[in-house]
Protein backbone atom coordinates (compact mmCIF):
# COMPACT_ATOMS: atom_id res chain seq x y z
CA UNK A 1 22.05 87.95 57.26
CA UNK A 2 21.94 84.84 58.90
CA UNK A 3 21.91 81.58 57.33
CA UNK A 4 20.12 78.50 59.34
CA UNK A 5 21.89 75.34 58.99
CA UNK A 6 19.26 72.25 58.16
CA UNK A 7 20.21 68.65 58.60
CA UNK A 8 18.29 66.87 56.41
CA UNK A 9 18.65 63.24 57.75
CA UNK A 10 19.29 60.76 55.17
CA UNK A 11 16.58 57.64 54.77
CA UNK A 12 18.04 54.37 56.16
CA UNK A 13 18.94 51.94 53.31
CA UNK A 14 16.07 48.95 53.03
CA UNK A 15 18.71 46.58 53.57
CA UNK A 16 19.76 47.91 56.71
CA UNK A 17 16.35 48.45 58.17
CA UNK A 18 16.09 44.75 57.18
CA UNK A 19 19.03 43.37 59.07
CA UNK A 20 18.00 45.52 62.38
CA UNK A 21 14.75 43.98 61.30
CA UNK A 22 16.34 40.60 61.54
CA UNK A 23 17.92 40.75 64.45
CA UNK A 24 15.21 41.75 66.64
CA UNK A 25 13.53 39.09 65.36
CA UNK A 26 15.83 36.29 66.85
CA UNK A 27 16.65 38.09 69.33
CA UNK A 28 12.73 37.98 70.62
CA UNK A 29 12.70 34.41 69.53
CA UNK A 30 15.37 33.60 71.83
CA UNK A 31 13.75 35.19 74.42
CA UNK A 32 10.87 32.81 74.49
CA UNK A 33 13.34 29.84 75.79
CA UNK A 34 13.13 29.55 79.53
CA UNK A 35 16.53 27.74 78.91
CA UNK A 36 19.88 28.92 78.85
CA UNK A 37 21.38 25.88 76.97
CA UNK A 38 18.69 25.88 74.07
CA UNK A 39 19.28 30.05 73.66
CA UNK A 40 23.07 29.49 72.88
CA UNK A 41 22.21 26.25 71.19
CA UNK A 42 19.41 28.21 68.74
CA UNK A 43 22.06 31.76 68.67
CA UNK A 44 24.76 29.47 67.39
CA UNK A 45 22.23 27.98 64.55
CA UNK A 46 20.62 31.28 63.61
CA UNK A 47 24.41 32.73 63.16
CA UNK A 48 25.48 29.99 61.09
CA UNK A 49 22.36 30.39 58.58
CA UNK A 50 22.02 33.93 58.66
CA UNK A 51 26.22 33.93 57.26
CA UNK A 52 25.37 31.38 54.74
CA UNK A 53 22.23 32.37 53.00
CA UNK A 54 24.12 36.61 53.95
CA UNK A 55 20.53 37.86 52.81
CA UNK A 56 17.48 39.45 54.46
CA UNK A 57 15.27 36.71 56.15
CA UNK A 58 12.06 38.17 54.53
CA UNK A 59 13.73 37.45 50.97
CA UNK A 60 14.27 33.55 51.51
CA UNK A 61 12.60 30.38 50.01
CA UNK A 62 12.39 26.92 50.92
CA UNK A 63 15.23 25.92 48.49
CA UNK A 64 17.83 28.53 50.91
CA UNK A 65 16.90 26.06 53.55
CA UNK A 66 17.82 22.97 52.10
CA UNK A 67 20.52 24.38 50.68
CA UNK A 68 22.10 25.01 54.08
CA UNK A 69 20.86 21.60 55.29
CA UNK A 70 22.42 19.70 52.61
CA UNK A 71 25.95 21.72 53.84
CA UNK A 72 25.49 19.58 56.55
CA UNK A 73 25.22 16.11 55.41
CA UNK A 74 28.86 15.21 56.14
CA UNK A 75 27.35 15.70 59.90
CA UNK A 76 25.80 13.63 62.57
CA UNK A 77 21.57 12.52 62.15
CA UNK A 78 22.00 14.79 65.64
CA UNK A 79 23.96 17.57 64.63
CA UNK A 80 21.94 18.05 61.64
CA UNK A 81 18.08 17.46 63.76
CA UNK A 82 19.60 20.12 66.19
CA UNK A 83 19.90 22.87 63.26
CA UNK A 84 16.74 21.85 61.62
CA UNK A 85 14.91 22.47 64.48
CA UNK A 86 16.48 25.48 65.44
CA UNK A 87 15.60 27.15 61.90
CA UNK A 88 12.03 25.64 61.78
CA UNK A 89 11.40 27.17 65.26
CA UNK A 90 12.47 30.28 64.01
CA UNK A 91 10.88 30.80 60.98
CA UNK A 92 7.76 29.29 62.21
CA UNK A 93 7.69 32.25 65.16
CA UNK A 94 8.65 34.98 62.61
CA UNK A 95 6.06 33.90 60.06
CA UNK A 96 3.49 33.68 63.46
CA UNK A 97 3.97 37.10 64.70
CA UNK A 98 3.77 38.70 60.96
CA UNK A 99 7.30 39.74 60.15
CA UNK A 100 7.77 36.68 57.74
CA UNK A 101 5.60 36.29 54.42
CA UNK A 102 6.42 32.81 54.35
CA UNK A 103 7.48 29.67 57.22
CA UNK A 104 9.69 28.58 54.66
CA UNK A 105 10.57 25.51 57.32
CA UNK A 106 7.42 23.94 56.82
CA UNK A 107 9.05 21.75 53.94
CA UNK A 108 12.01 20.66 55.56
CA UNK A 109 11.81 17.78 57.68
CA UNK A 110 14.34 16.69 60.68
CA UNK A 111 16.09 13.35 59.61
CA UNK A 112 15.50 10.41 61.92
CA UNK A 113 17.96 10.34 64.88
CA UNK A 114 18.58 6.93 67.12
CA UNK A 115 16.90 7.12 70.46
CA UNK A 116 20.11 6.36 72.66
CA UNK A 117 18.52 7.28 75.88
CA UNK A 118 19.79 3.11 76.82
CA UNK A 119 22.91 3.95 76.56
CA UNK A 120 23.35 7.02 79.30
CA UNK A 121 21.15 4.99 81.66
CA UNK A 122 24.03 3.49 84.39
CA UNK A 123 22.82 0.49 86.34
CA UNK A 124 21.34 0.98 89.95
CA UNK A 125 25.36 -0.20 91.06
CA UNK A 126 27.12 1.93 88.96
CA UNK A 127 25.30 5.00 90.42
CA UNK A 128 25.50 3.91 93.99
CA UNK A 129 29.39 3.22 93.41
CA UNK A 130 29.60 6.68 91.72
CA UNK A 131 28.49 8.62 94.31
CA UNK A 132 29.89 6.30 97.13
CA UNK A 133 33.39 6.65 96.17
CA UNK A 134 33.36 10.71 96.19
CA UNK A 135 35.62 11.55 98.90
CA UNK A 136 34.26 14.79 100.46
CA UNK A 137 31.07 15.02 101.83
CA UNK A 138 29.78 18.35 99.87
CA UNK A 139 30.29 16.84 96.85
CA UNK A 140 29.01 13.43 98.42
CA UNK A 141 25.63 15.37 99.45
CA UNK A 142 25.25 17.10 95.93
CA UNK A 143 25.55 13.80 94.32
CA UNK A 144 23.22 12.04 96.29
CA UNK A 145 20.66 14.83 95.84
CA UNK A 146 20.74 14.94 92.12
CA UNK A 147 20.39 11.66 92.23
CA UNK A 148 18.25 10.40 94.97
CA UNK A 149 15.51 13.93 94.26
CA UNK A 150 15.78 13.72 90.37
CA UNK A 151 17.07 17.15 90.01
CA UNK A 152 19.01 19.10 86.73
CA UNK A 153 21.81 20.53 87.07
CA UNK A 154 20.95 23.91 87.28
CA UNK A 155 18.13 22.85 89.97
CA UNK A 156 20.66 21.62 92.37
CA UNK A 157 22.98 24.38 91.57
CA UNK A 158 20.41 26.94 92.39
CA UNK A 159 19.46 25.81 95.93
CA UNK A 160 18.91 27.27 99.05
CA UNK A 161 18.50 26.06 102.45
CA UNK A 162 15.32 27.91 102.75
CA UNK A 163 14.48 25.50 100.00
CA UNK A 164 14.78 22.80 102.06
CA UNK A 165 12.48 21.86 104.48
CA UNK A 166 12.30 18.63 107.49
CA UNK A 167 9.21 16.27 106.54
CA UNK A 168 7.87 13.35 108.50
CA UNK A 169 11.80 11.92 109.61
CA UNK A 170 12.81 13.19 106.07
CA UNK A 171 12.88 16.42 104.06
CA UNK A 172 11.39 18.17 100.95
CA UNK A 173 13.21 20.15 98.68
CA UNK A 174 11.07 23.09 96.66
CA UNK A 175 12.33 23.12 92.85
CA UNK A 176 12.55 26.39 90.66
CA UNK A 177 12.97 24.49 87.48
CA UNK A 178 12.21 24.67 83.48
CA UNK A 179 9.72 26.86 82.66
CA UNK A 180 9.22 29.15 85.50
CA UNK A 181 7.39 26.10 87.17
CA UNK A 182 7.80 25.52 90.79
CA UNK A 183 7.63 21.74 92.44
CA UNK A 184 8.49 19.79 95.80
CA UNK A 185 10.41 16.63 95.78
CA UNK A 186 9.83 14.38 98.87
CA UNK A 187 12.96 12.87 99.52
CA UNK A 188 14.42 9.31 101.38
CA UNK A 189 15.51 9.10 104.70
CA UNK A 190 18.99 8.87 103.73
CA UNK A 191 19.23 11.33 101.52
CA UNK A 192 17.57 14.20 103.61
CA UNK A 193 20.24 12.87 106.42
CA UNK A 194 23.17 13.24 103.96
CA UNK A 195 21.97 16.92 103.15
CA UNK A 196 21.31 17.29 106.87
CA UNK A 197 24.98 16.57 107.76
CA UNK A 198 26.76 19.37 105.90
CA UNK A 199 24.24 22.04 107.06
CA UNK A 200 26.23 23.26 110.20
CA UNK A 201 25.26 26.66 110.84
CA UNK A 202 24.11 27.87 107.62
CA UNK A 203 21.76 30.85 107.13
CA UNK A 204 18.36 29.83 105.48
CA UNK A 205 19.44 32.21 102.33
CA UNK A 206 22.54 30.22 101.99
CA UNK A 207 23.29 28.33 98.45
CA UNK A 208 23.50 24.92 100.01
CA UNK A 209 26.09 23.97 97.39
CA UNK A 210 28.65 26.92 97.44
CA UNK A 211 31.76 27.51 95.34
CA UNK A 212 35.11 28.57 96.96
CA UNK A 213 33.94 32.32 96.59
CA UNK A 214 30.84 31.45 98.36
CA UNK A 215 28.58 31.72 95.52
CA UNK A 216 26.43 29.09 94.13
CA UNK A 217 28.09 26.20 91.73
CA UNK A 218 27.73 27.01 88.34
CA UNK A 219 26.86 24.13 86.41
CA UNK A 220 30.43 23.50 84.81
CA UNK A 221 31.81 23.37 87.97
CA UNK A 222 29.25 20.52 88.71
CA UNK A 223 29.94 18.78 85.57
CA UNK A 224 33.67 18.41 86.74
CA UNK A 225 32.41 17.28 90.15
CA UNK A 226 30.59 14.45 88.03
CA UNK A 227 33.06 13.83 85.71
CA UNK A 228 35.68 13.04 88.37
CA UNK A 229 33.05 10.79 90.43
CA UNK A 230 32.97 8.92 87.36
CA UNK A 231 36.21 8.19 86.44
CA UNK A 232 37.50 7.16 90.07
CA UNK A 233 34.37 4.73 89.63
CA UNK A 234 35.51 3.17 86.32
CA UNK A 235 32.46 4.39 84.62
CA UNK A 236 32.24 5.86 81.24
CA UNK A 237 33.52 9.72 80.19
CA UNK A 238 30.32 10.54 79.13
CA UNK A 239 28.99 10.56 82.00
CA UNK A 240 26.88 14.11 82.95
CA UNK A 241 24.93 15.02 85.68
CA UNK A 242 22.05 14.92 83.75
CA UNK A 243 22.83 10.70 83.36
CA UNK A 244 21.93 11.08 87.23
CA UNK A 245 18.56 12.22 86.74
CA UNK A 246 18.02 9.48 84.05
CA UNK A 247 18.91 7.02 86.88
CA UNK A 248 17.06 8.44 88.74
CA UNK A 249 13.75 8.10 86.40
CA UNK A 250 14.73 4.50 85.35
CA UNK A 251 15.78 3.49 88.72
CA UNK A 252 12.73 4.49 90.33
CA UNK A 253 9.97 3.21 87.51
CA UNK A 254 12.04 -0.14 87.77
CA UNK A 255 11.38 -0.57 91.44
CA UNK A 256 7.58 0.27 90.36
CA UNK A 257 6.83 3.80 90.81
CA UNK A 258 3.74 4.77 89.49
CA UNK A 259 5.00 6.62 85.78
CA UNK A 260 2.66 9.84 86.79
CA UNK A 261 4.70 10.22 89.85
CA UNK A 262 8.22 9.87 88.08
CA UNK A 263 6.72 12.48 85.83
CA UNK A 264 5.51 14.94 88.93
CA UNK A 265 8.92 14.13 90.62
CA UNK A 266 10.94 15.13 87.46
CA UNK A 267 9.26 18.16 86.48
CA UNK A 268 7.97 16.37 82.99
CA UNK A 269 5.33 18.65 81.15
CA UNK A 270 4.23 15.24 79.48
CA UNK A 271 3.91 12.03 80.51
CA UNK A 272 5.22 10.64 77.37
CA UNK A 273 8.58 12.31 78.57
CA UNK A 274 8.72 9.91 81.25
CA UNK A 275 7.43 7.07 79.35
CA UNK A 276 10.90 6.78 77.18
CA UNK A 277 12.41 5.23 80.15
CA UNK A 278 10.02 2.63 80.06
CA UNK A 279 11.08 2.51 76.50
CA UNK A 280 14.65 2.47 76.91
CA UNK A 281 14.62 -0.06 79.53
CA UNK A 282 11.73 -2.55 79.55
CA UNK A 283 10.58 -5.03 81.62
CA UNK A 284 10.25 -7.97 79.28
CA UNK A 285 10.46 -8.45 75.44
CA UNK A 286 8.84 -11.25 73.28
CA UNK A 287 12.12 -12.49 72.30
CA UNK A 288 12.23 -14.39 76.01
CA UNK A 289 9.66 -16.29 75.29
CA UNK A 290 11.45 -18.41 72.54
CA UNK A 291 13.69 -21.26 72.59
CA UNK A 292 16.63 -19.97 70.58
């Protein structure tokens, strides 16, 4: 006689249907970001909390939260705004889509961080030296285009020439940028003839900024491109290429572009985006009107 062998499967412990529970659940909250920088940024936070509280998310309270926070006190106003947005975004979408009982973040509040968007605003000279002094004219034309269009990083990095298009004795340039949203940047004269110059014989599907391997610049190598532009012009380290498309915005609403244009041209979703320029860098102040 025959015996049958049955596998009777065990049940999975609670706490480890939990923790697959949990990670799922950031895992489709990072998924939401369109960017690539906020992802790690928000992957990097979640880790860190998820180690220190090292208990189901569905168990925690508001005083787990500021517990963590106040771990972080010896940090910058930044550094510490960063996390507490990261957590509040995340318990706010689990609590949203049902999986937490509780948005335990609704208590905690981000501490007050300095606006110092003045500060990685370069003058109009500064960026005209910067870009003037770069020896080669690739890195030349990629300068002048994340300046002189506005673009991110990973905007310019992304090009094609089949983005590019002749306009009127200038050019366009068609923008994939943040959040899946498409836009075309008129550009100047002189910057569509820059571009224009290192063209040659390039297929339309060509990146229009390519690496030695032919591929398209990733964004660190364009951060050493601006890094080194920046030093050989004497201008501060922290200089990014992001500080380019703050020039840009500043520049552009100094010389008295309309602000719903700088905010079309830049890809804002708000207008009050663009309106920290005129924040950062006003026009006049009452303190000129004194006599002291």
């Amino acid at each position: 006689m025959s015996t049958a062998l049955t596998i009777v499967e065990s049940p999975m412990p609670p706490a480890v249907r939990q923790q697959d529970g949990d990670a799922d659940l950031v895992r489709t909250w990072l998924g939401r970001h369109e960017s690539k920088h906020t992802r790690d940024n928000y992957a990097r936070q979640a880790r860190r909390y998820i180690a220190y509280v090292d208990r189901p998310l569905r168990e925690l309270r508001a005083s787990d939260v500021l517990s963590y926070l106040a771990t972080l006190l010896a940090q910058t106003p930044a550094t510490r705004a960063n996390a507490t947005a990261a957590l509040k975004s995340l318990f706010s979408f689990g609590h949203d889509i049902g999986y937490l009982p509780l948005n335990v973040g609704k208590v905690v509040k981000a501490p007050a961080v300095k606006n110092t968007l003045a500060e990685r605003i370069m003058s109009e000279a500064d960026a005209t030296r910067l870009i003037a002094l770069v020896p080669g004219p690739r890195n030349r034309a990629l300068l002048t285009l994340a300046y002189g269009g506005g673009l991110r990083a990973s905007e310019v990095c992304a090009l094609r020439w089949l983005d590019l298009a002749a306009r009127e004795g200038a050019g366009q340039v068609t923008v994939f940028g943040k959040g899946g949203k498409t836009r075309v940047v008129l550009l100047s004269v002189n910057t569509w003839k820059v571009l224009a110059a290192i063209r040659g014989d390039a297929l339309p599907d060509t990146v229009v900024f390519a690496s030695r391997k032919g591929d398209a610049l990733s964004r660190v190598q364009l951060h050493r491109i601006v890094k080194a532009a920046a030093a050989r012009a004497g201008l501060s380290a922290d200089v990014s290429a992001h500080w380019l498309r703050h020039a840009h915005a500043s520049h552009s609403l100094d010389r008295g572009a309309p602000i719903h244009l700088v905010q079309a041209t830049l890809g804002h979703a708000s207008v009050a985006t663009t309106g920290r320029y005129t924040h950062a860098r006003p026009s006049d102040s009452s303190a000129r009107y004194l006599g002291v």
